[in-house]
PDB file of N, CA and C in Angstrom:
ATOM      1  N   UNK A   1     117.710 102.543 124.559  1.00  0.00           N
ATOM      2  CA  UNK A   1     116.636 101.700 124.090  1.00  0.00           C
ATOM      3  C   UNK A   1     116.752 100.343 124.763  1.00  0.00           C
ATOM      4  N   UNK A   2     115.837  99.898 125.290  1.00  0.00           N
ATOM      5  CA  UNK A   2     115.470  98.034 125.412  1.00  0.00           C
ATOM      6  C   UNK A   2     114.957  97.429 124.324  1.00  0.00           C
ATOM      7  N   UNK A   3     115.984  96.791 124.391  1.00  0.00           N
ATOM      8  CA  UNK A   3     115.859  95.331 122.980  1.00  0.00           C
ATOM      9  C   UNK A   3     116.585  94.148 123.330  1.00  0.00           C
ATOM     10  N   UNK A   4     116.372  93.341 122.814  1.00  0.00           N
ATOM     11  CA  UNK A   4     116.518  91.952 123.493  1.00  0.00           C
ATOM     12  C   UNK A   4     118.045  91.776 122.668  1.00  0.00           C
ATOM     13  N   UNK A   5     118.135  92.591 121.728  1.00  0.00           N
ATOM     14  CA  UNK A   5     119.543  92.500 120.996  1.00  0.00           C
ATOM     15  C   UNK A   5     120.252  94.073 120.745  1.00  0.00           C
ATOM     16  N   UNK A   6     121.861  93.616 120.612  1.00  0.00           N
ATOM     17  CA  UNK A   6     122.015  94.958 120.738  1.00  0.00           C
ATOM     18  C   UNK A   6     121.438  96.056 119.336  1.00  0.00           C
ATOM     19  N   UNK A   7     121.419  97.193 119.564  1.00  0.00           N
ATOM     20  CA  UNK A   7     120.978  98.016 118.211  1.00  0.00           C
ATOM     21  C   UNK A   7     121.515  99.210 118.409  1.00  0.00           C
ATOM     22  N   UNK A   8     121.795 100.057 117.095  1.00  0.00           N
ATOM     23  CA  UNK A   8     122.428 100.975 116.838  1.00  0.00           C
ATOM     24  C   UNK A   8     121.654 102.039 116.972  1.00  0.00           C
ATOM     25  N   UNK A   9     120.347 101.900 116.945  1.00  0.00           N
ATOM     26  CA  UNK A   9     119.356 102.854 117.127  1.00  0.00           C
ATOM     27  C   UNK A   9     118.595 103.601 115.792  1.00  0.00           C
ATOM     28  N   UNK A  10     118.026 104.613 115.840  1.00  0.00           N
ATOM     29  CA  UNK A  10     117.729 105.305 114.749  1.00  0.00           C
ATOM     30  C   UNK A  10     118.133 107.053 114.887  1.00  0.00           C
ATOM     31  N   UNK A  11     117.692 107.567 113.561  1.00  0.00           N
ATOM     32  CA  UNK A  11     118.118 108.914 113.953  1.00  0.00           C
ATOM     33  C   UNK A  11     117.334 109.888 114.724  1.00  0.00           C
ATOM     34  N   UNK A  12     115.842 109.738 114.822  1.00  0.00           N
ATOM     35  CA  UNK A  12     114.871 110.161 115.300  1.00  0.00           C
ATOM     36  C   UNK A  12     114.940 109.718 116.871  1.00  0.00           C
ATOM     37  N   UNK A  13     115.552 108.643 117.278  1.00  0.00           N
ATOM     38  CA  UNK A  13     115.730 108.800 118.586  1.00  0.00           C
ATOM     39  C   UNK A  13     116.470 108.898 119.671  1.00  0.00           C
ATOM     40  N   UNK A  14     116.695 109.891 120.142  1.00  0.00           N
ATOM     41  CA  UNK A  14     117.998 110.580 121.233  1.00  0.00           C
ATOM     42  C   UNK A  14     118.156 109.680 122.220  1.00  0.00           C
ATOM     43  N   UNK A  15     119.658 109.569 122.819  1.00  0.00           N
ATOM     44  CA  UNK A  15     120.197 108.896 123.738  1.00  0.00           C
ATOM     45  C   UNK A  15     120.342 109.427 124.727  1.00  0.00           C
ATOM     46  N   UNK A  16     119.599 109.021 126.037  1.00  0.00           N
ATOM     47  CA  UNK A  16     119.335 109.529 127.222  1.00  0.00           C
ATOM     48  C   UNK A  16     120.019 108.991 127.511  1.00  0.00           C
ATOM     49  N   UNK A  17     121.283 108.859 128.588  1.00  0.00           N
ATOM     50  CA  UNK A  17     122.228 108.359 129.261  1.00  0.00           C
ATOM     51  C   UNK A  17     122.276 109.326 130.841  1.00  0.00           C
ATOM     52  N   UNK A  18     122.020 108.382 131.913  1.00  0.00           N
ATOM     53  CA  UNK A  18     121.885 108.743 133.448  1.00  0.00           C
ATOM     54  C   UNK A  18     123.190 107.842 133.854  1.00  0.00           C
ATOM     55  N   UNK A  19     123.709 108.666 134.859  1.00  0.00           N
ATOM     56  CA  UNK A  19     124.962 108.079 135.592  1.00  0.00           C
ATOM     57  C   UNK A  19     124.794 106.724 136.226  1.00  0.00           C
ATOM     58  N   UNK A  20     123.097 106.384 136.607  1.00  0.00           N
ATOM     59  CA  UNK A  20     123.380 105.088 137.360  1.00  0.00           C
ATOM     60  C   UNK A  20     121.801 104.349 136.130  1.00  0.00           C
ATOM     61  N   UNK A  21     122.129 103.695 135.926  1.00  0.00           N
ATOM     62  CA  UNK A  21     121.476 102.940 135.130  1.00  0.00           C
ATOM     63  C   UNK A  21     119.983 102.298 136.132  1.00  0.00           C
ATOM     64  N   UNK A  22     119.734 102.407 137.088  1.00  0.00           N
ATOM     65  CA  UNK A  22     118.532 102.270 138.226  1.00  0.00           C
ATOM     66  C   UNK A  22     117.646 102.866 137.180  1.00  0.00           C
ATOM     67  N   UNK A  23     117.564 104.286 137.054  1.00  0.00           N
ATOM     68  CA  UNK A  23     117.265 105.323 136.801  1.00  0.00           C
ATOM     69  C   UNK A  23     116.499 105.169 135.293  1.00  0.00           C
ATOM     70  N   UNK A  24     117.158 103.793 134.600  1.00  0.00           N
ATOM     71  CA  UNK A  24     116.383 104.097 132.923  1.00  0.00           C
ATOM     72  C   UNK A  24     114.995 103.583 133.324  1.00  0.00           C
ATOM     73  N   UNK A  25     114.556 102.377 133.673  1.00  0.00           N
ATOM     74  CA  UNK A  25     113.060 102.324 133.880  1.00  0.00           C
ATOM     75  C   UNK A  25     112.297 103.096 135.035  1.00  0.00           C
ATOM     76  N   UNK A  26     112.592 103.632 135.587  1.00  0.00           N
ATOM     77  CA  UNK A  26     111.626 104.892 135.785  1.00  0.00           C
ATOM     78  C   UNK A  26     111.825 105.849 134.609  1.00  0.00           C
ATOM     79  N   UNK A  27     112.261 106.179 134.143  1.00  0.00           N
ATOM     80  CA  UNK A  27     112.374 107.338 132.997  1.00  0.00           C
ATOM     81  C   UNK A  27     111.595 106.975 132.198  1.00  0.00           C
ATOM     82  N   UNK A  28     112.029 105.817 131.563  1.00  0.00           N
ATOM     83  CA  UNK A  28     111.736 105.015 130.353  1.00  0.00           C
ATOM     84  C   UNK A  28     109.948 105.067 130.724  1.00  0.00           C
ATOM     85  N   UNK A  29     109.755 104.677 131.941  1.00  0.00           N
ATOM     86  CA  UNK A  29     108.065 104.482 132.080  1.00  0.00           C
ATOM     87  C   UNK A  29     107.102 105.525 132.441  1.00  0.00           C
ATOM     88  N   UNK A  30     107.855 106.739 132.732  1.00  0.00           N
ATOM     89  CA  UNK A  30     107.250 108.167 133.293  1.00  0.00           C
ATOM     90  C   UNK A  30     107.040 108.563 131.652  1.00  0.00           C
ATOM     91  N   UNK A  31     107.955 108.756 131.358  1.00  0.00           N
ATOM     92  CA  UNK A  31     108.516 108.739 128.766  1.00  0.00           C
ATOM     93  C   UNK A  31     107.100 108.374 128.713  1.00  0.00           C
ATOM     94  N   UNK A  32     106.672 107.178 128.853  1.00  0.00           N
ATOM     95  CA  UNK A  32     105.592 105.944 128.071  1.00  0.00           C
ATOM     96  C   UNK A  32     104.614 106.583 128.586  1.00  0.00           C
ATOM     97  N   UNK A  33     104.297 107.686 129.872  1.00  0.00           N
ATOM     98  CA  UNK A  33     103.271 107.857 129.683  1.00  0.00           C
ATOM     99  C   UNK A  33     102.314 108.695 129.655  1.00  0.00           C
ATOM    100  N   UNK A  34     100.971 109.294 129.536  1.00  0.00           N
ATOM    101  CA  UNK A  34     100.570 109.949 128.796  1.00  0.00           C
ATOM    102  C   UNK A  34     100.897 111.543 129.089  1.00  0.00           C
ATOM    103  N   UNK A  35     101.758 112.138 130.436  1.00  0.00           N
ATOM    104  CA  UNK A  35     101.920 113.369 130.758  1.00  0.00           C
ATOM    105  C   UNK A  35     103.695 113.269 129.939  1.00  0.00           C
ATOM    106  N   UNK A  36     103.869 111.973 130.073  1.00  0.00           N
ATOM    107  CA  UNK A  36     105.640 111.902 129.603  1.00  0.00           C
ATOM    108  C   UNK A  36     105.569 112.312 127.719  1.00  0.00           C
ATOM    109  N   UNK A  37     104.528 111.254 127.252  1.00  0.00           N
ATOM    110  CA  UNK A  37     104.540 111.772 126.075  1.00  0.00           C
ATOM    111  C   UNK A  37     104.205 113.190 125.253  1.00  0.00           C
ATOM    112  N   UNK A  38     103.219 114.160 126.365  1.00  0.00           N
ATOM    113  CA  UNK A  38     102.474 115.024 126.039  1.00  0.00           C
ATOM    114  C   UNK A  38     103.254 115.955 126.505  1.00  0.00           C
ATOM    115  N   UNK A  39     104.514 115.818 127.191  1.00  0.00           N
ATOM    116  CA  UNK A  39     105.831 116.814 127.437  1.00  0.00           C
ATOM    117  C   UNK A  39     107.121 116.759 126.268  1.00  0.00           C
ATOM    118  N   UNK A  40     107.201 115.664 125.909  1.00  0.00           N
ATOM    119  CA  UNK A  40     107.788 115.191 124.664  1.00  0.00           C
ATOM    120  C   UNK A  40     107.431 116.128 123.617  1.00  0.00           C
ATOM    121  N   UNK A  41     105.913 115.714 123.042  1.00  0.00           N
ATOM    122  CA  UNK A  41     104.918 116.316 122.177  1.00  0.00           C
ATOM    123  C   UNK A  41     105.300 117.566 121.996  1.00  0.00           C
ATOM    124  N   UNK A  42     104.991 118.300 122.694  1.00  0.00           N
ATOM    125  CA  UNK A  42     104.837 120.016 123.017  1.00  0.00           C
ATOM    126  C   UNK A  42     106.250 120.446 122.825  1.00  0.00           C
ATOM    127  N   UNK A  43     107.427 119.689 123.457  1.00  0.00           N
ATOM    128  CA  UNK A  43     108.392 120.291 123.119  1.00  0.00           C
ATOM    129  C   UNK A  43     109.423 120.049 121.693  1.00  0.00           C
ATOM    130  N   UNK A  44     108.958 119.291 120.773  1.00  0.00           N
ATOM    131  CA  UNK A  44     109.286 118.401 119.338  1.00  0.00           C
ATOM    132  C   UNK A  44     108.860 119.369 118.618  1.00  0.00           C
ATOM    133  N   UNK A  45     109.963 119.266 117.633  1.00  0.00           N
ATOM    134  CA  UNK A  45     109.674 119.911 116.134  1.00  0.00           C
ATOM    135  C   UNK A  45     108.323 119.212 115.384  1.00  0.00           C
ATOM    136  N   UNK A  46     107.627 119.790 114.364  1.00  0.00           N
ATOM    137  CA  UNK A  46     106.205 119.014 113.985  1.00  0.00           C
ATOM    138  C   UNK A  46     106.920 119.376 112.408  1.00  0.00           C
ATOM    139  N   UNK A  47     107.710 118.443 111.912  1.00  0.00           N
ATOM    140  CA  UNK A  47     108.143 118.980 110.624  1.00  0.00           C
ATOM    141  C   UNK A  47     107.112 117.785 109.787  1.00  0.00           C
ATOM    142  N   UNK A  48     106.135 117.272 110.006  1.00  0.00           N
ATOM    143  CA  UNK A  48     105.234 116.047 109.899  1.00  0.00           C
ATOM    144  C   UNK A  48     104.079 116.225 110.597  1.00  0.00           C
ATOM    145  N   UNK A  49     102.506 116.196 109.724  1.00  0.00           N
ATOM    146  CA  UNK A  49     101.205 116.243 110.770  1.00  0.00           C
ATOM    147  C   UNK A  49     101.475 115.076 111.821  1.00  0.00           C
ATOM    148  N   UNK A  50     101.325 115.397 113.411  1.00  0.00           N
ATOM    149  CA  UNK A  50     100.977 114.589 113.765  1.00  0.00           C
ATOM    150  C   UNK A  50     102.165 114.111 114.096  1.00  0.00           C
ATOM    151  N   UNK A  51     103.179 113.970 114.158  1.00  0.00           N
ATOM    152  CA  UNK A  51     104.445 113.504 114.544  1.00  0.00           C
ATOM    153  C   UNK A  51     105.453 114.697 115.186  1.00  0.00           C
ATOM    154  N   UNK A  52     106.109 114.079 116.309  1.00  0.00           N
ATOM    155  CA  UNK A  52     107.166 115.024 116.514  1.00  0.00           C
ATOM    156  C   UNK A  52     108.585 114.541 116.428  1.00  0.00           C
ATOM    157  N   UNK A  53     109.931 115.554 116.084  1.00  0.00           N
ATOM    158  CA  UNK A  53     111.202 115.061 116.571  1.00  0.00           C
ATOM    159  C   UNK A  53     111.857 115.937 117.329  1.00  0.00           C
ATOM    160  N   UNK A  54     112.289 115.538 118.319  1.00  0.00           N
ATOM    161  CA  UNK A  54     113.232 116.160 119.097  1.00  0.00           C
ATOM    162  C   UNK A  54     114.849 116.351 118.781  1.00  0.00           C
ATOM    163  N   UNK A  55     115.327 117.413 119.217  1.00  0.00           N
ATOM    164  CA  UNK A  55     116.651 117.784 118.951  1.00  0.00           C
ATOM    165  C   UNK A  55     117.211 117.690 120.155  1.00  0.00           C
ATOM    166  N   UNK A  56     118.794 117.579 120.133  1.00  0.00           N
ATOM    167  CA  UNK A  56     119.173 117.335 121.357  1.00  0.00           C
ATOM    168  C   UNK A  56     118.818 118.839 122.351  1.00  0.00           C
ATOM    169  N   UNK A  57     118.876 120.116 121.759  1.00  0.00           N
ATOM    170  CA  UNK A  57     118.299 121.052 122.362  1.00  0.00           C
ATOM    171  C   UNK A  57     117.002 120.816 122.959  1.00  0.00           C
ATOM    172  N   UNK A  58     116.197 120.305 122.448  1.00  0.00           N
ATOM    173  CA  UNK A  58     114.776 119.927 123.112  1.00  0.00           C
ATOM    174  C   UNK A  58     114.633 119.315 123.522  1.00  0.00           C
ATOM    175  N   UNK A  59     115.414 118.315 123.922  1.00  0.00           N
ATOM    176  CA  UNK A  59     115.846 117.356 125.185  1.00  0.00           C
ATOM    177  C   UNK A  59     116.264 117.753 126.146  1.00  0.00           C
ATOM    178  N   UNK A  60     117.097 118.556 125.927  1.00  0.00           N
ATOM    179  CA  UNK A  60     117.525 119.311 127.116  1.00  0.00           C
ATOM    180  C   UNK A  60     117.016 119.922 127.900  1.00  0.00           C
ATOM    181  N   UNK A  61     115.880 120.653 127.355  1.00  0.00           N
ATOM    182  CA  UNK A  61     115.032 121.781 128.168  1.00  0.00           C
ATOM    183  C   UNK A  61     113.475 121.280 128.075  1.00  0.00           C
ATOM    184  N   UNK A  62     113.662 120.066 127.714  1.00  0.00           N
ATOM    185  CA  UNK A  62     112.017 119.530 128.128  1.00  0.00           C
ATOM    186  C   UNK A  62     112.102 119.333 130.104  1.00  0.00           C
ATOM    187  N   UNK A  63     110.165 119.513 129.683  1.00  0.00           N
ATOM    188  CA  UNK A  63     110.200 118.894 131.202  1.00  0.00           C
ATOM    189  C   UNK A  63     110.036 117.967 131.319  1.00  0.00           C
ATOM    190  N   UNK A  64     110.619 116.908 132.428  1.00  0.00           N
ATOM    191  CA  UNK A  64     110.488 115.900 132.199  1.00  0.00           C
ATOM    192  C   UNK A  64     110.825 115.250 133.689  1.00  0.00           C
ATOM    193  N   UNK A  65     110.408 113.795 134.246  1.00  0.00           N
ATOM    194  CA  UNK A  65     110.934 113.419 135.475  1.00  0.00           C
ATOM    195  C   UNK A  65     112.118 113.580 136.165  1.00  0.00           C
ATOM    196  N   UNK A  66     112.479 114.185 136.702  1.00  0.00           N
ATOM    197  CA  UNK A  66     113.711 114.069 137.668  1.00  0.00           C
ATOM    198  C   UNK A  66     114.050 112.593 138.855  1.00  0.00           C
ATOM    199  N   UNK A  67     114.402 111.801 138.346  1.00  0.00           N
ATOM    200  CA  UNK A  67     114.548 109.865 138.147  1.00  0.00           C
ATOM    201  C   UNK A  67     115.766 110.433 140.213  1.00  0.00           C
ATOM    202  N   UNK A  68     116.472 111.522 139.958  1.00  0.00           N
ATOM    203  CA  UNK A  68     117.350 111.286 141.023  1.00  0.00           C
ATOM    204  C   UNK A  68     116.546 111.192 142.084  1.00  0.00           C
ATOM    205  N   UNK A  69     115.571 111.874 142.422  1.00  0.00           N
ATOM    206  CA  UNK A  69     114.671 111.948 143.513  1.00  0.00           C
ATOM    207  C   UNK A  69     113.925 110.797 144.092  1.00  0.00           C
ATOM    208  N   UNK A  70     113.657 109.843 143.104  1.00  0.00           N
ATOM    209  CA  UNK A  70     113.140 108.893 143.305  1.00  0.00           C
ATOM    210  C   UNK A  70     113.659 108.067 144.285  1.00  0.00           C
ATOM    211  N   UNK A  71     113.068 107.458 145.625  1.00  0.00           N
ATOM    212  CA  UNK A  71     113.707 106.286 146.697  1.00  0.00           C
ATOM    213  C   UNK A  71     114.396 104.832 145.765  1.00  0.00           C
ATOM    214  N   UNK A  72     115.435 104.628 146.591  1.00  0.00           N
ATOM    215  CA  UNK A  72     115.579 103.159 145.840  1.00  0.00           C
ATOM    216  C   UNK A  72     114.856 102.439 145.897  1.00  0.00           C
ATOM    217  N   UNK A  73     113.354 101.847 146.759  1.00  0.00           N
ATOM    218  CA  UNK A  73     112.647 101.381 146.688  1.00  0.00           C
ATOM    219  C   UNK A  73     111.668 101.777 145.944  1.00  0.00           C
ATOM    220  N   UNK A  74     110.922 102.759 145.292  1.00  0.00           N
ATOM    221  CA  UNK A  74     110.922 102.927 143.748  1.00  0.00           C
ATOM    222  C   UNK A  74     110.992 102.355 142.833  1.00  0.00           C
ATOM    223  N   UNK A  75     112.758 102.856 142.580  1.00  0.00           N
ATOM    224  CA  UNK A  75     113.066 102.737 141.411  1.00  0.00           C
ATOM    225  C   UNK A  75     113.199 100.770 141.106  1.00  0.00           C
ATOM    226  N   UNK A  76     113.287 100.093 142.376  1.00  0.00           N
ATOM    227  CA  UNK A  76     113.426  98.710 142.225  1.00  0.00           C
ATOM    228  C   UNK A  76     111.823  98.444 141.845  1.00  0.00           C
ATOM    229  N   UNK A  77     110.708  99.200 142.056  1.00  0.00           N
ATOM    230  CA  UNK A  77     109.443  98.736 141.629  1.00  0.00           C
ATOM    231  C   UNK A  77     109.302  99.286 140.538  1.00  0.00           C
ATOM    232  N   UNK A  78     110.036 100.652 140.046  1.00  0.00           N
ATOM    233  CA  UNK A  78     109.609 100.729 138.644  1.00  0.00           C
ATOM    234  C   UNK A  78     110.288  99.732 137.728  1.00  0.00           C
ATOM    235  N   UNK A  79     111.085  99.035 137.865  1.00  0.00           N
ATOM    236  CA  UNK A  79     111.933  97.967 137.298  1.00  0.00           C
ATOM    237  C   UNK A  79     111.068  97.035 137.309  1.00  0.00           C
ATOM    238  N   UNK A  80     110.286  96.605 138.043  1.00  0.00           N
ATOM    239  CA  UNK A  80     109.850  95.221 138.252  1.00  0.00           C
ATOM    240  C   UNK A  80     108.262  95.493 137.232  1.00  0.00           C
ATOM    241  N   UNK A  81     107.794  96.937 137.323  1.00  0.00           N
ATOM    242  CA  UNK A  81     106.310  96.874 136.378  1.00  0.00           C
ATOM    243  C   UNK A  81     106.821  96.662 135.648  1.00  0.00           C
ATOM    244  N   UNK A  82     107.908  97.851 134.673  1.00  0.00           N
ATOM    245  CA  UNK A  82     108.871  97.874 133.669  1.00  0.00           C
ATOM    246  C   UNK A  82     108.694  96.376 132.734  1.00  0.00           C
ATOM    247  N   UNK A  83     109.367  95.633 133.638  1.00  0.00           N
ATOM    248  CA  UNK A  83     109.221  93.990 133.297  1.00  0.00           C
ATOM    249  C   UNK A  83     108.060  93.355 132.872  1.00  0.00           C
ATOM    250  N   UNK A  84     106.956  93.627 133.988  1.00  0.00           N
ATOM    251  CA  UNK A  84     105.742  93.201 133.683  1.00  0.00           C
ATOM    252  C   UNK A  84     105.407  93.969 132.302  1.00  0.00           C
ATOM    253  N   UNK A  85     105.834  94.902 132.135  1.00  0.00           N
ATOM    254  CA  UNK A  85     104.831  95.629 130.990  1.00  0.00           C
ATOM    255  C   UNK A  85     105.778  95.501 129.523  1.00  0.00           C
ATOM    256  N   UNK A  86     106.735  94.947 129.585  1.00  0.00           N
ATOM    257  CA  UNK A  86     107.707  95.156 128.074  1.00  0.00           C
ATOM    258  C   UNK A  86     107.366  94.173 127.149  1.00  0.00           C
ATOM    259  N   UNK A  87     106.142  93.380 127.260  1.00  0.00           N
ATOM    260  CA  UNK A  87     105.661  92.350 126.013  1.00  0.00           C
ATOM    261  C   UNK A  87     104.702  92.634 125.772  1.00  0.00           C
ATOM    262  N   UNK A  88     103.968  93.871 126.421  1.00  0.00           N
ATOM    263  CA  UNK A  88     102.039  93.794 126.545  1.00  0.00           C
ATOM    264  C   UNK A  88     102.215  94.715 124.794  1.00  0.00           C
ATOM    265  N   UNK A  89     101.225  94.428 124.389  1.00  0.00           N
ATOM    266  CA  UNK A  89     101.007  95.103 123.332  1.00  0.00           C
ATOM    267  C   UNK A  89      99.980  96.601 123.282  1.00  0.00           C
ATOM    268  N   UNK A  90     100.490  97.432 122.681  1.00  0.00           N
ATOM    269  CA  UNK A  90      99.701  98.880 122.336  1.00  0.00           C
ATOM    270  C   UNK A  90      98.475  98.769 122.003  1.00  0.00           C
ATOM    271  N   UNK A  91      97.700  99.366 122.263  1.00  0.00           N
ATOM    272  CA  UNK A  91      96.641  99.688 121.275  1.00  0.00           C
ATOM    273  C   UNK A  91      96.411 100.351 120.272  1.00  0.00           C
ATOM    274  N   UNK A  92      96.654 100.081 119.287  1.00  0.00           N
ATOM    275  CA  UNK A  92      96.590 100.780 118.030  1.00  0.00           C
ATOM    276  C   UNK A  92      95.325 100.896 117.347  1.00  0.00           C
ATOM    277  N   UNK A  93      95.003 102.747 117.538  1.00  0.00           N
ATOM    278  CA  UNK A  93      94.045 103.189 116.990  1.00  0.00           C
ATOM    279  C   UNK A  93      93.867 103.570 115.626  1.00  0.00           C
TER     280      UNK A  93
END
């Protein structure tokens, strides 16, 4: 998680850990968006309308970006939107 302080997290959300830390904001921003969430979605338990949770099994075998492939020049621009985009606010429908 990104937070401006440290946090312990919650239980609903799994700890993705990549060997080189480059790698979390591309993840983190492919996650955020709408094919990242709708791979998430599909593969989450629905024990709730409308909500999903994932197990570490369904983490595992989701599909999801492969961050190694990415050029280092990339991953230094997904860092830099990353930045631009971590204060903008959601739209809440």
């Amino acid at each position: 998680m990104f937070a401006e302080r440290d946090t312990i997290g919650i239980r609903s959300v799994r700890n993705v850990v990549f060997e080189d830390a480059d790698y979390d904001y591309a993840w983190t921003l492919w996650s955020n968006s709408t094919l990242g969430f709708l791979c998430y979605f599909l593969s989450s338990g629905k024990q709730q309308r409308g909500r999903g949770s994932g197990s570490k099994a369904s983490l595992e075998s989701m599909s999801t970006l492969d961050v190694r492939q990415i050029s280092n020049e990339s991953l230094a621009k997904a860092e830099l939107i990353f930045n631009d985009l971590k204060h903008q606010k959601m739209l809440m429908i």
